[in-house]
Structure formats: C-alpha cells, structure tokens
C-alpha atoms as a PDB file:
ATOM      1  CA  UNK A   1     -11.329  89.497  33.485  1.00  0.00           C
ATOM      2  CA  UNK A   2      -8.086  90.382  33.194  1.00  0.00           C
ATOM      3  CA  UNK A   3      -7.129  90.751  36.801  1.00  0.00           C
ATOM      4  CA  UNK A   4      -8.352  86.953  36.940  1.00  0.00           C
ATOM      5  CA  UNK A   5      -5.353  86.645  34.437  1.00  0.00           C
ATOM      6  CA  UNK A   6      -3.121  88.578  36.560  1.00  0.00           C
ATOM      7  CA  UNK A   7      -3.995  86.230  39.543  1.00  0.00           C
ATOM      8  CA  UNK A   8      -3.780  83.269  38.168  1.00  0.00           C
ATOM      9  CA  UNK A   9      -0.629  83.811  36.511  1.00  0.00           C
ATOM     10  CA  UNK A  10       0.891  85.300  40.255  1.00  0.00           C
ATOM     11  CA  UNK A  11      -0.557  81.661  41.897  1.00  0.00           C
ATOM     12  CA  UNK A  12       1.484  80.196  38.965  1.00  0.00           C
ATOM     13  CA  UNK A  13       4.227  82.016  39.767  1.00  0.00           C
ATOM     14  CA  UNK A  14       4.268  81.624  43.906  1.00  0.00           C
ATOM     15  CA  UNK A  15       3.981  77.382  43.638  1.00  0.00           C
ATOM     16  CA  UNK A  16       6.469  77.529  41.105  1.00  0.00           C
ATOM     17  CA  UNK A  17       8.634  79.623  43.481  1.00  0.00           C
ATOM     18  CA  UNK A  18       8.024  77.028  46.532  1.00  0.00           C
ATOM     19  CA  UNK A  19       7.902  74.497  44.145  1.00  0.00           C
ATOM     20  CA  UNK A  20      11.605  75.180  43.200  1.00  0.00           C
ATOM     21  CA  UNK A  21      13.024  76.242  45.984  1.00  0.00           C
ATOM     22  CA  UNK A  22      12.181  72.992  47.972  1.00  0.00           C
ATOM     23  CA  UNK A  23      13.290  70.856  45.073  1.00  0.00           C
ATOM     24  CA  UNK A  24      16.686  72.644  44.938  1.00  0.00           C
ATOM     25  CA  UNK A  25      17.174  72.441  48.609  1.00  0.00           C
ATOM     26  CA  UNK A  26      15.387  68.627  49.402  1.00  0.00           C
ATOM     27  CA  UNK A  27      14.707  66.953  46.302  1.00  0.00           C
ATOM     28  CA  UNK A  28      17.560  66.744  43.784  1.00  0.00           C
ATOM     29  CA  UNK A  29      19.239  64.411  45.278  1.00  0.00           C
ATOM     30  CA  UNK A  30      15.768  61.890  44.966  1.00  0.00           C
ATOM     31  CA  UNK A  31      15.373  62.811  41.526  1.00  0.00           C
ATOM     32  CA  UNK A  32      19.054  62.460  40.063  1.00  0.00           C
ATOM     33  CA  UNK A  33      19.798  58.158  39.251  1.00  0.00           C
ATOM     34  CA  UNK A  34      21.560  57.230  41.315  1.00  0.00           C
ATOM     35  CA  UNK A  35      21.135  59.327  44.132  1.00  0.00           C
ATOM     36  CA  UNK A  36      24.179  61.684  44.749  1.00  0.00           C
ATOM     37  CA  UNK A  37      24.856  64.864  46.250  1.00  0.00           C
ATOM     38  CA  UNK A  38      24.740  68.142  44.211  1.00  0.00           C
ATOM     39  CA  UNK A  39      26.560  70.598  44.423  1.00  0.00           C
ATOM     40  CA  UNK A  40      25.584  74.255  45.111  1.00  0.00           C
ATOM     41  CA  UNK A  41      26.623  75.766  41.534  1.00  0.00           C
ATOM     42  CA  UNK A  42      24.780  72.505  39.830  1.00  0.00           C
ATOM     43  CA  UNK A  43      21.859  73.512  42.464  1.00  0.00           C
ATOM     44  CA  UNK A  44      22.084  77.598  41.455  1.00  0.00           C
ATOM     45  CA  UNK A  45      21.968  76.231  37.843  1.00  0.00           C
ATOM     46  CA  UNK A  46      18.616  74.090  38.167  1.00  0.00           C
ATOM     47  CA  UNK A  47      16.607  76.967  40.024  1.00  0.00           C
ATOM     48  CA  UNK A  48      15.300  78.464  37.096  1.00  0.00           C
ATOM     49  CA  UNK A  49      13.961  75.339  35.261  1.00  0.00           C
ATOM     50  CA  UNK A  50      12.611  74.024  38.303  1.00  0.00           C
ATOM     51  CA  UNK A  51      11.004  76.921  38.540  1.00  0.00           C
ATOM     52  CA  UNK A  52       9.798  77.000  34.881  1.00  0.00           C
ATOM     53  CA  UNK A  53       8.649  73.793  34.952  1.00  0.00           C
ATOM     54  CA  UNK A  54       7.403  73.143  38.669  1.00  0.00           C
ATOM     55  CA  UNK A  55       4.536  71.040  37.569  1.00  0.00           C
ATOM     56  CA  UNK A  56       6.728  68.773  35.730  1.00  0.00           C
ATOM     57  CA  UNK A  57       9.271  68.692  38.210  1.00  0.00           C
ATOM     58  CA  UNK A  58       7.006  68.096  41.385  1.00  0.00           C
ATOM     59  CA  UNK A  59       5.420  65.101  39.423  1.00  0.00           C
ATOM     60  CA  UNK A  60       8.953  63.434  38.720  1.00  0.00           C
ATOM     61  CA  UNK A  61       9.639  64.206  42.449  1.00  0.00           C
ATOM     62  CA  UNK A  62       6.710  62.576  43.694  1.00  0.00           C
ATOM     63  CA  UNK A  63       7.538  59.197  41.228  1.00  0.00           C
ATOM     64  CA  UNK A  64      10.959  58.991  42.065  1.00  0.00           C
ATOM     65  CA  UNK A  65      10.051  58.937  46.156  1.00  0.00           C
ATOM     66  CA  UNK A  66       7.234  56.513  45.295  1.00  0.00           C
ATOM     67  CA  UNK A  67       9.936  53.433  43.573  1.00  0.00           C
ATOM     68  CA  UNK A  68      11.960  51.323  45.681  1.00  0.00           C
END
C-alpha cells in the first residue's frame, strides 16, 4: 500500500515537473492579460508555483488558448 503512495505521489510530481516547465517556457505569455513577454527572472520566479499547482495552472492554460 504504501509504495502505491510513493507512486502516485512520484506521477504527481513528474506532470507537475513537465507541467511547469512547458508553461514557463511556452505558456506564460498566453496566460498573462494582455499577452506580453516575460522575462527570465519573472519566469525563474513562477517555476515553483507552476509546479505546485500544475493542475491549476494547465487548466487556466488550456482556457486562456480556448478565448478569442
């Protein structure tokens, strides 16, 4: 049971880790209203969060490609 845990929480861990680094690198500038450039300290300083919070962030990602 517990390496079920353990694997779960390292699947967590390795989408949140894609998750964040392709929202840093592609996505910030989608996200951010209006859409402007960041730069790479503001980038460095959203890494963590993003990867915190992947699920959160991939769902705002996907609605702010969806509007016009």
């Amino acid at each position: 049971m517990p390496s079920a845990v353990l694997y779960a929480l390292a699947l967590y861990a390795a989408a949140g880790v894609v998750a964040a680094l392709a929202f840093v690198s592609v996505g910030v500038g989608q996200v951010v209203h209006p859409p402007m450039p960041a730069t790479l300290g503001a980038r460095l300083l959203w890494l963590p969060g993003a990867f915190a919070l992947w699920p959160y962030i991939v769902v705002r990602w996907w609605k702010a490609r969806s509007r016009p």
